[in-house]
Protein backbone atom coordinates (compact mmCIF):
# COMPACT_ATOMS: atom_id res chain seq x y z
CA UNK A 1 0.62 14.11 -2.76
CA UNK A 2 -3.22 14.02 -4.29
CA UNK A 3 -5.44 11.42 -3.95
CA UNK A 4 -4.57 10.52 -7.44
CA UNK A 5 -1.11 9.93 -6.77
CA UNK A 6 -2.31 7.67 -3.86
CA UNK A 7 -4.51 5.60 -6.29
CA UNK A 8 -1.93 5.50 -8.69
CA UNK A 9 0.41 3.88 -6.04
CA UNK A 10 -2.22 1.41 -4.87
CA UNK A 11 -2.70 0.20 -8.32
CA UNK A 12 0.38 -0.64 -9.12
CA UNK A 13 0.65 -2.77 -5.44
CA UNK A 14 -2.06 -4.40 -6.33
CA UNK A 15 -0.98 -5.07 -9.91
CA UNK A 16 2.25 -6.14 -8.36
CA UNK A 17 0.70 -8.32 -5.34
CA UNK A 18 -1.61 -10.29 -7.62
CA UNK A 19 1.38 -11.12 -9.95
CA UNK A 20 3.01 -11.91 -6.74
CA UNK A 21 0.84 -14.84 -5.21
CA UNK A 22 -0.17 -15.79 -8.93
CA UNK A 23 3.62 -16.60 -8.99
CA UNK A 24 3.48 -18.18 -5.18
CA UNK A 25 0.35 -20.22 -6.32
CA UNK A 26 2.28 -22.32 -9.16
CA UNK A 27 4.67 -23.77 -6.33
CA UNK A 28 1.79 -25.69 -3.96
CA UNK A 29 -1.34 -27.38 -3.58
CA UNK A 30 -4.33 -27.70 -2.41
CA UNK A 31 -5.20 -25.51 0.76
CA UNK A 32 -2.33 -23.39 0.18
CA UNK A 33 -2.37 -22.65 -3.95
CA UNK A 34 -6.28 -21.81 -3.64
CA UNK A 35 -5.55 -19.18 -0.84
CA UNK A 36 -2.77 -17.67 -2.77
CA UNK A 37 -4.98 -17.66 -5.57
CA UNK A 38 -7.98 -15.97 -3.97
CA UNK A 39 -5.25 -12.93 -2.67
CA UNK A 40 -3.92 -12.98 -6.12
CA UNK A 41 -7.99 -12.39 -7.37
CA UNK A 42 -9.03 -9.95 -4.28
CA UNK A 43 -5.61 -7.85 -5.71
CA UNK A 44 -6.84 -7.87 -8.95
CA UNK A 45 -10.26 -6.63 -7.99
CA UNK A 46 -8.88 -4.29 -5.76
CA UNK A 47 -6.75 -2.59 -8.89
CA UNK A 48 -9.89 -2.04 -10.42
CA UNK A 49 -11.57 -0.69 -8.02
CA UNK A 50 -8.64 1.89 -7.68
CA UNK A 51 -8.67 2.44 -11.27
CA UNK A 52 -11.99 3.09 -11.61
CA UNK A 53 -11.31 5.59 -8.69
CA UNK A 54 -8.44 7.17 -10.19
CA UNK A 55 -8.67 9.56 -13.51
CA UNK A 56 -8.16 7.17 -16.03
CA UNK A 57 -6.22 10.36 -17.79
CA UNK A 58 -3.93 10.31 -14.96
CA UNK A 59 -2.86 6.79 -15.31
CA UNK A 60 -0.21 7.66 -18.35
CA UNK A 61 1.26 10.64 -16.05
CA UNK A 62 2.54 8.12 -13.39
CA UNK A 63 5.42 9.25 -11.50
CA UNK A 64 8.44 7.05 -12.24
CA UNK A 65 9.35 7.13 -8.54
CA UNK A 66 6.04 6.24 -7.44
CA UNK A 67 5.87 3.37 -9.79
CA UNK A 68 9.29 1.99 -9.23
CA UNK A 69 8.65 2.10 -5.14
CA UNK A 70 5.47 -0.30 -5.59
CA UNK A 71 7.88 -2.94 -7.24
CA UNK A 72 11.36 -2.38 -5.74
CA UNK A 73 10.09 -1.80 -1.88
CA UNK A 74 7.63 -3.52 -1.53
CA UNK A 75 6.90 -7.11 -3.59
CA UNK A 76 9.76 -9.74 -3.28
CA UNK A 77 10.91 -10.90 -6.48
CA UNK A 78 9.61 -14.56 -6.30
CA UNK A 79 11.94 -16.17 -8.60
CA UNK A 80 14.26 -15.46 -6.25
CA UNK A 81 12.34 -16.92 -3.41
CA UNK A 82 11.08 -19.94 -5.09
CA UNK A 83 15.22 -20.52 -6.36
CA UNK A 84 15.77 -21.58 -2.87
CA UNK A 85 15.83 -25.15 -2.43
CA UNK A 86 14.88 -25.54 1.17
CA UNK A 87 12.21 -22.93 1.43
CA UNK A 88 9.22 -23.99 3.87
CA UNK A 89 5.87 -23.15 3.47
CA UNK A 90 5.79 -21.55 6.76
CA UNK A 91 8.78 -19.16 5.50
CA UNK A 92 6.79 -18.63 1.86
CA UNK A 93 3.85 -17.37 4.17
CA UNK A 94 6.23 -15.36 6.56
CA UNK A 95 7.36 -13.13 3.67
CA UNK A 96 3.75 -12.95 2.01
CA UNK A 97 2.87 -11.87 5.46
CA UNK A 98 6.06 -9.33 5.18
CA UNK A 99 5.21 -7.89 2.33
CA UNK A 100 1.52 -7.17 3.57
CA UNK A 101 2.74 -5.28 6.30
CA UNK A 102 5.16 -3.37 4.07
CA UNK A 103 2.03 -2.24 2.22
CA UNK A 104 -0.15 -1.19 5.20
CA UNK A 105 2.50 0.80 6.55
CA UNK A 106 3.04 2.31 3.15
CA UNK A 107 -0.42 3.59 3.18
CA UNK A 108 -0.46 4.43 6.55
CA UNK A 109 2.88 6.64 5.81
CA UNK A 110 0.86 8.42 3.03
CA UNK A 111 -2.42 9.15 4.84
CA UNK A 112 -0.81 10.64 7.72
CA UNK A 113 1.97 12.46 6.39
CA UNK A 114 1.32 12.77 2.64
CA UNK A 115 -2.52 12.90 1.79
CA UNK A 116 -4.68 15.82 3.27
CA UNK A 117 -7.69 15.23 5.77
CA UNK A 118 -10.19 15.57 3.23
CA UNK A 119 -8.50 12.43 1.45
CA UNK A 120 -7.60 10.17 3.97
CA UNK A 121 -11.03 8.23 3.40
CA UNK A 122 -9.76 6.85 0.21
CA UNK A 123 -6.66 5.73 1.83
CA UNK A 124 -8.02 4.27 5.02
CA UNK A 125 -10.23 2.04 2.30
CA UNK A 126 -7.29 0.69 0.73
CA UNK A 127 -5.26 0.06 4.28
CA UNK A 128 -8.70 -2.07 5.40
CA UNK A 129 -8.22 -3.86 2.59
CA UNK A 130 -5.23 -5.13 2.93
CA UNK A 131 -5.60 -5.78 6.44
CA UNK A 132 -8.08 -8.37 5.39
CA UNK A 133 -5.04 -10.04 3.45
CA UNK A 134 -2.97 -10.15 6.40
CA UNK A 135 -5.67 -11.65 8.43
CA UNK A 136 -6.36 -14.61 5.68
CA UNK A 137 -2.23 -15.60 5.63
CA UNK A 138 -1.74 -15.02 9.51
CA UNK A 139 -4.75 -17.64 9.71
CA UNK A 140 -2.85 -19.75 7.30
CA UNK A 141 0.02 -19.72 8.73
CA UNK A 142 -1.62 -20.67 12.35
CA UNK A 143 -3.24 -23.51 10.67
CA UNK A 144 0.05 -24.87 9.17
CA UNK A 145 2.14 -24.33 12.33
């Protein structure tokens, strides 16, 4: 897999992570709505970044399997989260925390096993990255426990 492939990937996470907590962000309040918010902002600016990366020629050529692994592996659907009637905060923010784990290891898979030496900077960019998420919803979730 090329580097391209990798940005091509991370894009559509980060497409699919700011529609995500966009969705979350409708549901709550205060503390809670802006930090889902700000992760729904820091995706969006993150997708650019990657585009802006990536060959903007590329971007049509997606793989279908690549594309369809960003949204079927990786992002909840949140309608049918937010369906559930006795859903807690702290279980919203266990399964945003979920699904930022799913993506580090995702990108962790593809740098060492998928992406050659020479472009395993890129990657490790886009892992810190969402590291940073995880820290902002573990400290969340400490805060609301």
């Amino acid at each position: 897999m090329k580097v391209k492939d990798v940005l091509t990937l991370a894009i559509r996470l980060e497409e699919e992570g700011e529609r995500f907590y966009r969705e979350l962000s409708e549901h709550f309040d205060g503390k809670i709505k802006e930090t889902f918010l700000e992760l729904a902002d820091q995706e969006k600016l993150h997708a650019e970044i990657f585009r802006k990366m990536s060959d903007q020629n590329f971007w049509d050529e997606v793989d279908s399997y690549l594309s369809g692994y960003a949204f079927y592996q990786v992002f909840p659907d949140t309608d049918e989260i937010l369906k559930r009637k006795d859903l807690t905060l702290r279980e919203v923010l266990e399964i945003a925390i979920s699904v930022e784990k799913d993506s580090i290891i995702l990108y962790y898979e593809l740098k060492d096993g998928l992406v050659n030496s020479d472009e395993q900077k890129t990657v490790k960019r886009i892992i810190e990255q969402e590291k940073e998420h995880l820290r902002k919803l573990l400290a969340l979730k400490r805060e609301r426990s």
